[in-house]
C-alpha atoms as a PDB file:
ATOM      1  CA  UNK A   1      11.139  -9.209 -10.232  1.00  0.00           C
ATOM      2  CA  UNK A   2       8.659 -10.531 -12.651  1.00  0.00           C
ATOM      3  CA  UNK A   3       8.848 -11.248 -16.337  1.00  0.00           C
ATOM      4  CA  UNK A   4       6.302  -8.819 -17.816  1.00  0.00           C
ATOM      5  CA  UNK A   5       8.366  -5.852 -18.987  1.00  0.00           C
ATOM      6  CA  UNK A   6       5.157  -3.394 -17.670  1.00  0.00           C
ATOM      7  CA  UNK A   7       5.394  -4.609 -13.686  1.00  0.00           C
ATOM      8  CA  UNK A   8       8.447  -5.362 -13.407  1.00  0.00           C
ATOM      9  CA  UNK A   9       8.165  -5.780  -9.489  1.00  0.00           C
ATOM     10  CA  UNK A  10       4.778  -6.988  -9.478  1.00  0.00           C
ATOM     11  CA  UNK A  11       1.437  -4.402  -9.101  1.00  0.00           C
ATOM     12  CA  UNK A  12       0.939  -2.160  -6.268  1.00  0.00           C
ATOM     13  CA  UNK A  13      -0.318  -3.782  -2.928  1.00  0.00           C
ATOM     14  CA  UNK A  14      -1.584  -1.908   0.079  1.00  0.00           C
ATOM     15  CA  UNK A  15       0.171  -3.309   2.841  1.00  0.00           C
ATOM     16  CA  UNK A  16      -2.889  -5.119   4.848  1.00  0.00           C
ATOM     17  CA  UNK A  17      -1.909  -3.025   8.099  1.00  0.00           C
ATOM     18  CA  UNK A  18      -0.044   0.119   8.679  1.00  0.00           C
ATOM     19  CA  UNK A  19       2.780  -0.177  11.233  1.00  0.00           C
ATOM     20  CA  UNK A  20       5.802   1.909  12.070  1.00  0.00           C
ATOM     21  CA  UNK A  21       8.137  -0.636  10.287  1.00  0.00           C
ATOM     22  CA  UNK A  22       6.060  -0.452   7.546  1.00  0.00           C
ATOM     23  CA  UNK A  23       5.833   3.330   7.205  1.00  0.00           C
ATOM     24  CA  UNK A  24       9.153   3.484   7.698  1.00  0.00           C
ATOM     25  CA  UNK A  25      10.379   1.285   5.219  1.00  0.00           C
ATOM     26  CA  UNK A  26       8.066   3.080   2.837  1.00  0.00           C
ATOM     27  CA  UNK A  27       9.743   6.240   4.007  1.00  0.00           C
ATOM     28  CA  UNK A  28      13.177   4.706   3.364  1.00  0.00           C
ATOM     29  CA  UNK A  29      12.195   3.777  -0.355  1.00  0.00           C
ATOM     30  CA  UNK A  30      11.350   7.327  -1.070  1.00  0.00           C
ATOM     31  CA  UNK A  31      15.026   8.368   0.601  1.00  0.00           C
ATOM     32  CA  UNK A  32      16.584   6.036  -1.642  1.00  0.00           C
ATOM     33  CA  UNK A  33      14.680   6.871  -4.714  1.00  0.00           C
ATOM     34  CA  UNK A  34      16.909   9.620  -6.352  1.00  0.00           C
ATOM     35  CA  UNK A  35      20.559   7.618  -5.569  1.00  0.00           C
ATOM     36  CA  UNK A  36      19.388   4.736  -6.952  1.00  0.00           C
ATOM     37  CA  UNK A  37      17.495   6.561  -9.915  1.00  0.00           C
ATOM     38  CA  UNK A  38      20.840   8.061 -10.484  1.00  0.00           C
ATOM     39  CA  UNK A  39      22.890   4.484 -10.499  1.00  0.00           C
ATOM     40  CA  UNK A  40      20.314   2.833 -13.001  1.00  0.00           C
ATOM     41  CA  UNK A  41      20.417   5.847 -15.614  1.00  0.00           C
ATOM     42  CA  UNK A  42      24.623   6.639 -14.579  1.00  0.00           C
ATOM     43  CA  UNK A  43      26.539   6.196 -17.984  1.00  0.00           C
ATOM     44  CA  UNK A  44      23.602   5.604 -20.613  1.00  0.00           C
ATOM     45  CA  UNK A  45      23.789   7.440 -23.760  1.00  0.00           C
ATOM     46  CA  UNK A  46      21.569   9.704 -25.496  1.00  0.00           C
ATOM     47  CA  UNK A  47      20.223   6.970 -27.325  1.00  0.00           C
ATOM     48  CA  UNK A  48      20.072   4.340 -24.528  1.00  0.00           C
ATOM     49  CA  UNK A  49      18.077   6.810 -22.829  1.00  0.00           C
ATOM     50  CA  UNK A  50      16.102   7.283 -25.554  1.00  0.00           C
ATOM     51  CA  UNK A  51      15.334   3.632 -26.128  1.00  0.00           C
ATOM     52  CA  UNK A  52      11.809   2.071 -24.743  1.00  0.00           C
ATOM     53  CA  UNK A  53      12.169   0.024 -21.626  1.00  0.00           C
ATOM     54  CA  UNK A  54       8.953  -2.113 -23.356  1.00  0.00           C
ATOM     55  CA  UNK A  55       7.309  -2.338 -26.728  1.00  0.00           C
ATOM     56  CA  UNK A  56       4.681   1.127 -26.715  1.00  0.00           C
ATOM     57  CA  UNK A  57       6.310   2.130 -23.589  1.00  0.00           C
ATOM     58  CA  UNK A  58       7.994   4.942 -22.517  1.00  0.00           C
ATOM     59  CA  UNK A  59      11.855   5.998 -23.410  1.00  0.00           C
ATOM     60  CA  UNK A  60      13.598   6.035 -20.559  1.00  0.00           C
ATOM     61  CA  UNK A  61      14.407   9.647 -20.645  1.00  0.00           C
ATOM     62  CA  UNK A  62      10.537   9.790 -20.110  1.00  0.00           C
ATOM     63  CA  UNK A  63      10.576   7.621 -17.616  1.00  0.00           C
ATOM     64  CA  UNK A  64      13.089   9.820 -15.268  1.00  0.00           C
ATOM     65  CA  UNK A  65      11.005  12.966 -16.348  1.00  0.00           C
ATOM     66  CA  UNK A  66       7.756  11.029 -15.550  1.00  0.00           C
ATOM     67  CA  UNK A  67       9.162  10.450 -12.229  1.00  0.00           C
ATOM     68  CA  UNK A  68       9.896  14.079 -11.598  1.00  0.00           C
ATOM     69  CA  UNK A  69       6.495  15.672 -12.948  1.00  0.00           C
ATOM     70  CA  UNK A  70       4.984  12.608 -10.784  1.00  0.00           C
ATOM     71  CA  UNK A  71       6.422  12.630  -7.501  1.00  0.00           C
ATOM     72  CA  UNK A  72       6.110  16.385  -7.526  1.00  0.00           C
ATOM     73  CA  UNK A  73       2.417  16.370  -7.749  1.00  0.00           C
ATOM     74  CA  UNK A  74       2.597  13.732  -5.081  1.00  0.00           C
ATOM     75  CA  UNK A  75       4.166  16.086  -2.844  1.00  0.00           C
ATOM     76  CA  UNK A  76       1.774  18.743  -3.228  1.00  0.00           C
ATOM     77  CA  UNK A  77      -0.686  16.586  -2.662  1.00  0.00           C
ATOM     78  CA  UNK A  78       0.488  15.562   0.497  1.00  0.00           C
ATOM     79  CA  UNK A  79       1.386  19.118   1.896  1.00  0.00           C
ATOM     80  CA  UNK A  80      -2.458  20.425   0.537  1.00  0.00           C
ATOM     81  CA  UNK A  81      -3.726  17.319   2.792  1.00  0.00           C
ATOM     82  CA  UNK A  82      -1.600  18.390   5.643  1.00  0.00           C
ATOM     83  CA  UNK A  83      -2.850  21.673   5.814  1.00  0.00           C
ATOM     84  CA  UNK A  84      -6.300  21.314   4.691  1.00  0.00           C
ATOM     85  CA  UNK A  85      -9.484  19.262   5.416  1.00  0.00           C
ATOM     86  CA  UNK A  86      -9.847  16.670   3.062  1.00  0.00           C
ATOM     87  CA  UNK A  87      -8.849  18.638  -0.091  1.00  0.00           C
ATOM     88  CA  UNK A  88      -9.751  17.472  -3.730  1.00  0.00           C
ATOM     89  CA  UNK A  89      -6.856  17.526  -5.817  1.00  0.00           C
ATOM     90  CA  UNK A  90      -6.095  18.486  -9.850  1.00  0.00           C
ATOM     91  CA  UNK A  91      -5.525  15.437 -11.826  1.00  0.00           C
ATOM     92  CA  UNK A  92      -3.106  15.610 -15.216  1.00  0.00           C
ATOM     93  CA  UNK A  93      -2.671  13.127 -17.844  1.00  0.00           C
ATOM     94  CA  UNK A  94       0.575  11.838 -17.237  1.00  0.00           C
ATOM     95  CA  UNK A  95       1.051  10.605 -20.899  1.00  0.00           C
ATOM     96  CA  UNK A  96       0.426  14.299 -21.948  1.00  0.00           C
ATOM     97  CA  UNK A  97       3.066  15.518 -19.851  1.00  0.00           C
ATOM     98  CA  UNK A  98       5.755  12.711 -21.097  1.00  0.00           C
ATOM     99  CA  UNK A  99       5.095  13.369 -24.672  1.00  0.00           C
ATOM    100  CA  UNK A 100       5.795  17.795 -24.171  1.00  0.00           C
ATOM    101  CA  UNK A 101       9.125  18.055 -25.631  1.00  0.00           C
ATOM    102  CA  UNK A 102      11.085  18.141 -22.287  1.00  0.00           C
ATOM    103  CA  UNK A 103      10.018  15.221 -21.226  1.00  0.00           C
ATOM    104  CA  UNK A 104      10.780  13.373 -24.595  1.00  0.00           C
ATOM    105  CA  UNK A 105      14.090  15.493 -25.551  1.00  0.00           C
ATOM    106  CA  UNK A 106      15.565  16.916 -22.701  1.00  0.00           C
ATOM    107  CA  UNK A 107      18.595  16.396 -20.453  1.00  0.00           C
ATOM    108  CA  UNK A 108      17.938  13.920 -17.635  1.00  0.00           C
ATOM    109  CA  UNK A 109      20.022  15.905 -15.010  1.00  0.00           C
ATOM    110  CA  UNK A 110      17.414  18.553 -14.229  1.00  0.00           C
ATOM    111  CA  UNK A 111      14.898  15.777 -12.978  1.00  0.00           C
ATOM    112  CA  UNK A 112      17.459  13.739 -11.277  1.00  0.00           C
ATOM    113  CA  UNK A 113      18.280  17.295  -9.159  1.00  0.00           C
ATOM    114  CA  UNK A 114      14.960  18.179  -8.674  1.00  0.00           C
ATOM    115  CA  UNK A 115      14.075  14.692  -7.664  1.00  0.00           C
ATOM    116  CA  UNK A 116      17.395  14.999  -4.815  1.00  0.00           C
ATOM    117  CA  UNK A 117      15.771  18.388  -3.085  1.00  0.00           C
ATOM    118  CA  UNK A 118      12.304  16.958  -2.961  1.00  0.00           C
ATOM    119  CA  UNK A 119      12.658  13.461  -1.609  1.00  0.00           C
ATOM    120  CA  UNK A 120      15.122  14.984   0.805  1.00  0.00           C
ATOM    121  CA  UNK A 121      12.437  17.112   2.065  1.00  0.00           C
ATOM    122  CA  UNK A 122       9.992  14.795   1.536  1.00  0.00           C
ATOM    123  CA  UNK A 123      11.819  12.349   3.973  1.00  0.00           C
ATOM    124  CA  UNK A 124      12.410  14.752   6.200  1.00  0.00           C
ATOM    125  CA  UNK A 125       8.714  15.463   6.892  1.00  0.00           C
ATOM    126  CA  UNK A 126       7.198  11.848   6.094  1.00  0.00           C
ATOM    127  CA  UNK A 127       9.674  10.834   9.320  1.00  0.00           C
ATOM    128  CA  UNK A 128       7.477  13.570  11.331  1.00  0.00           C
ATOM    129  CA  UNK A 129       3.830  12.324  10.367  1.00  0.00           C
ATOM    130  CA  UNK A 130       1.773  11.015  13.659  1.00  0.00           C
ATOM    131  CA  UNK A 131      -0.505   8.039  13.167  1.00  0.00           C
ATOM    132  CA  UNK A 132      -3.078  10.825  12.647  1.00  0.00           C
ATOM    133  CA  UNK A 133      -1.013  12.313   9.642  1.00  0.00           C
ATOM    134  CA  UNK A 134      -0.903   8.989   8.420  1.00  0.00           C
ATOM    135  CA  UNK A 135      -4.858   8.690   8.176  1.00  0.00           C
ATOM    136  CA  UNK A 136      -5.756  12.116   6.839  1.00  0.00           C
ATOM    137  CA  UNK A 137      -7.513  11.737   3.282  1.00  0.00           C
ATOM    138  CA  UNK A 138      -6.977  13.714  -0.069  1.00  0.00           C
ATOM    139  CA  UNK A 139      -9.539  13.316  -2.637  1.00  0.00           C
ATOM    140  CA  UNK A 140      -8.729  12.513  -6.320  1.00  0.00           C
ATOM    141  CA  UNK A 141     -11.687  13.609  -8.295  1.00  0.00           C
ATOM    142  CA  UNK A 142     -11.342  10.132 -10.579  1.00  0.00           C
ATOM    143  CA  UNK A 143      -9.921   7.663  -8.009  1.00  0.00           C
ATOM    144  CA  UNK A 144     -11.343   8.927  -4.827  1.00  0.00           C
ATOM    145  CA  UNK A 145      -9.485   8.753  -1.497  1.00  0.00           C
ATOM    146  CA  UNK A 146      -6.547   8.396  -0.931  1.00  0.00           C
ATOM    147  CA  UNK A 147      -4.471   8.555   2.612  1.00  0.00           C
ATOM    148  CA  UNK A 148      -1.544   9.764   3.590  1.00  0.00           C
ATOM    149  CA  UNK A 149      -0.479   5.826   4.114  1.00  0.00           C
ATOM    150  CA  UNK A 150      -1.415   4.828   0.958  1.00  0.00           C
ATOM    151  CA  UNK A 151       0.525   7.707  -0.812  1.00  0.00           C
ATOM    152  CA  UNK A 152       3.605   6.797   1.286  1.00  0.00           C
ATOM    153  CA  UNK A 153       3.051   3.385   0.145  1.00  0.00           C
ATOM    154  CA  UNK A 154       2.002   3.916  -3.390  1.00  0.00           C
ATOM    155  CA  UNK A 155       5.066   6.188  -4.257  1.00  0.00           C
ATOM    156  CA  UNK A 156       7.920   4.465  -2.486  1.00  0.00           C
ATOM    157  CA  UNK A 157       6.324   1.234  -4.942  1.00  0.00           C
ATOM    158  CA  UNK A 158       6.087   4.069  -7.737  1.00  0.00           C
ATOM    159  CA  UNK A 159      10.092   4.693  -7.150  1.00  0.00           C
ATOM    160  CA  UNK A 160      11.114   1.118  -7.399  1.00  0.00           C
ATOM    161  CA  UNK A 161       9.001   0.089 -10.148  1.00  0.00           C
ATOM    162  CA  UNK A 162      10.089   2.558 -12.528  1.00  0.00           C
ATOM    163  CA  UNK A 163      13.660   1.910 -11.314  1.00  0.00           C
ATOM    164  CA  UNK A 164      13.239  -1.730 -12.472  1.00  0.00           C
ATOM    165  CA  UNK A 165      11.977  -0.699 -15.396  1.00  0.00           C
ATOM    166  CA  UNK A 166      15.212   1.119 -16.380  1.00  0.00           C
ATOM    167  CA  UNK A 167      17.634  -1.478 -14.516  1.00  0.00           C
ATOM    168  CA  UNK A 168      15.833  -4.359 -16.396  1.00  0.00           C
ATOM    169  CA  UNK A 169      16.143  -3.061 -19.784  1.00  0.00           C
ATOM    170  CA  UNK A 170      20.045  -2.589 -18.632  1.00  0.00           C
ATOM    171  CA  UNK A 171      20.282  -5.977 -17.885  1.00  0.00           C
ATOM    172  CA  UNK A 172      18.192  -7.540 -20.335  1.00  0.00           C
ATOM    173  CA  UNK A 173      20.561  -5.692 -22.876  1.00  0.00           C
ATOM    174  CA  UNK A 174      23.440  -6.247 -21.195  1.00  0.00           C
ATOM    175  CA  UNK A 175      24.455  -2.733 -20.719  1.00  0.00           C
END
């Protein structure tokens, strides 16, 4: 944990190397994202949730949503690259999609079960990728490419930092 409120568990880092014990605790993080999603957000009130986890940031109703709309795209992403060559993919504005009223308003439930079905299956398939899995290559038309090891990497970080951000307003609130 660090002190600023934004990176709570520090920036993403590639890993330097790419092993199985690495992959798989990657793997692991994603597996673990939705129960302990659930246990951060379990018990908050409508107006908890609706309470920034930092000065101009996000509520964190927005925050679970965010995680949703995210990790779904993610997904796609890495089932386009699985079946295609080297595929270019659509890019949103993610602060677009948390300010549509869903995202600012709704019930947090619906994410949280969406997010249960697809990190279940997206366990289930990251557990079958073959070193050359690993190394195929999407293309973001902004950030350029991107692996299939650094999305494993990039989203199991993804899933803990915006987990910190909700337990650390918890704690630093004392709720």
């Amino acid at each position: 944990m660090t002190d600023n409120p934004r990176y709570p568990i520090g920036g993403f880092h590639l890993p330097g190397s790419h092993t199985p014990a690495t992959r798989s605790a990657a793997i692991a993080a994603l597996d673990a994202l939705p129960a302990d999603l659930r246990k951060a957000v379990h018990g908050l009130s409508d107006a908890q949730l609706d309470t920034p986890y930092r000065d101009g940031g996000w509520t964190l109703r927005q925050v679970v949503h965010h995680l949703a709309d995210s990790h779904v795209n993610a997904y796609i992403r890495l089932r386009f690259t699985l079946t295609e060559d080297r595929p270019t993919v659509k890019p949103y504005d993610e602060g677009d999609w948390a300010n549509l009223p869903d995202a600012r308003t709704g019930p947090v439930a619906p994410s949280l079960s969406l997010l249960d079905g697809l990190h279940t299956r997206w366990a289930i398939l990251a557990r079958t990728f073959t070193p050359a899995d690993f190394a195929r290559i999407w293309i973001h038309p902004v950030n350029g490419e991107r692996t299939v090891d650094w999305t494993i990497e990039f989203y199991a970080w993804h899933s803990r930092h915006h987990v910190a951000h909700i337990t650390a307003l918890r704690a630093a609130r004392h709720w």
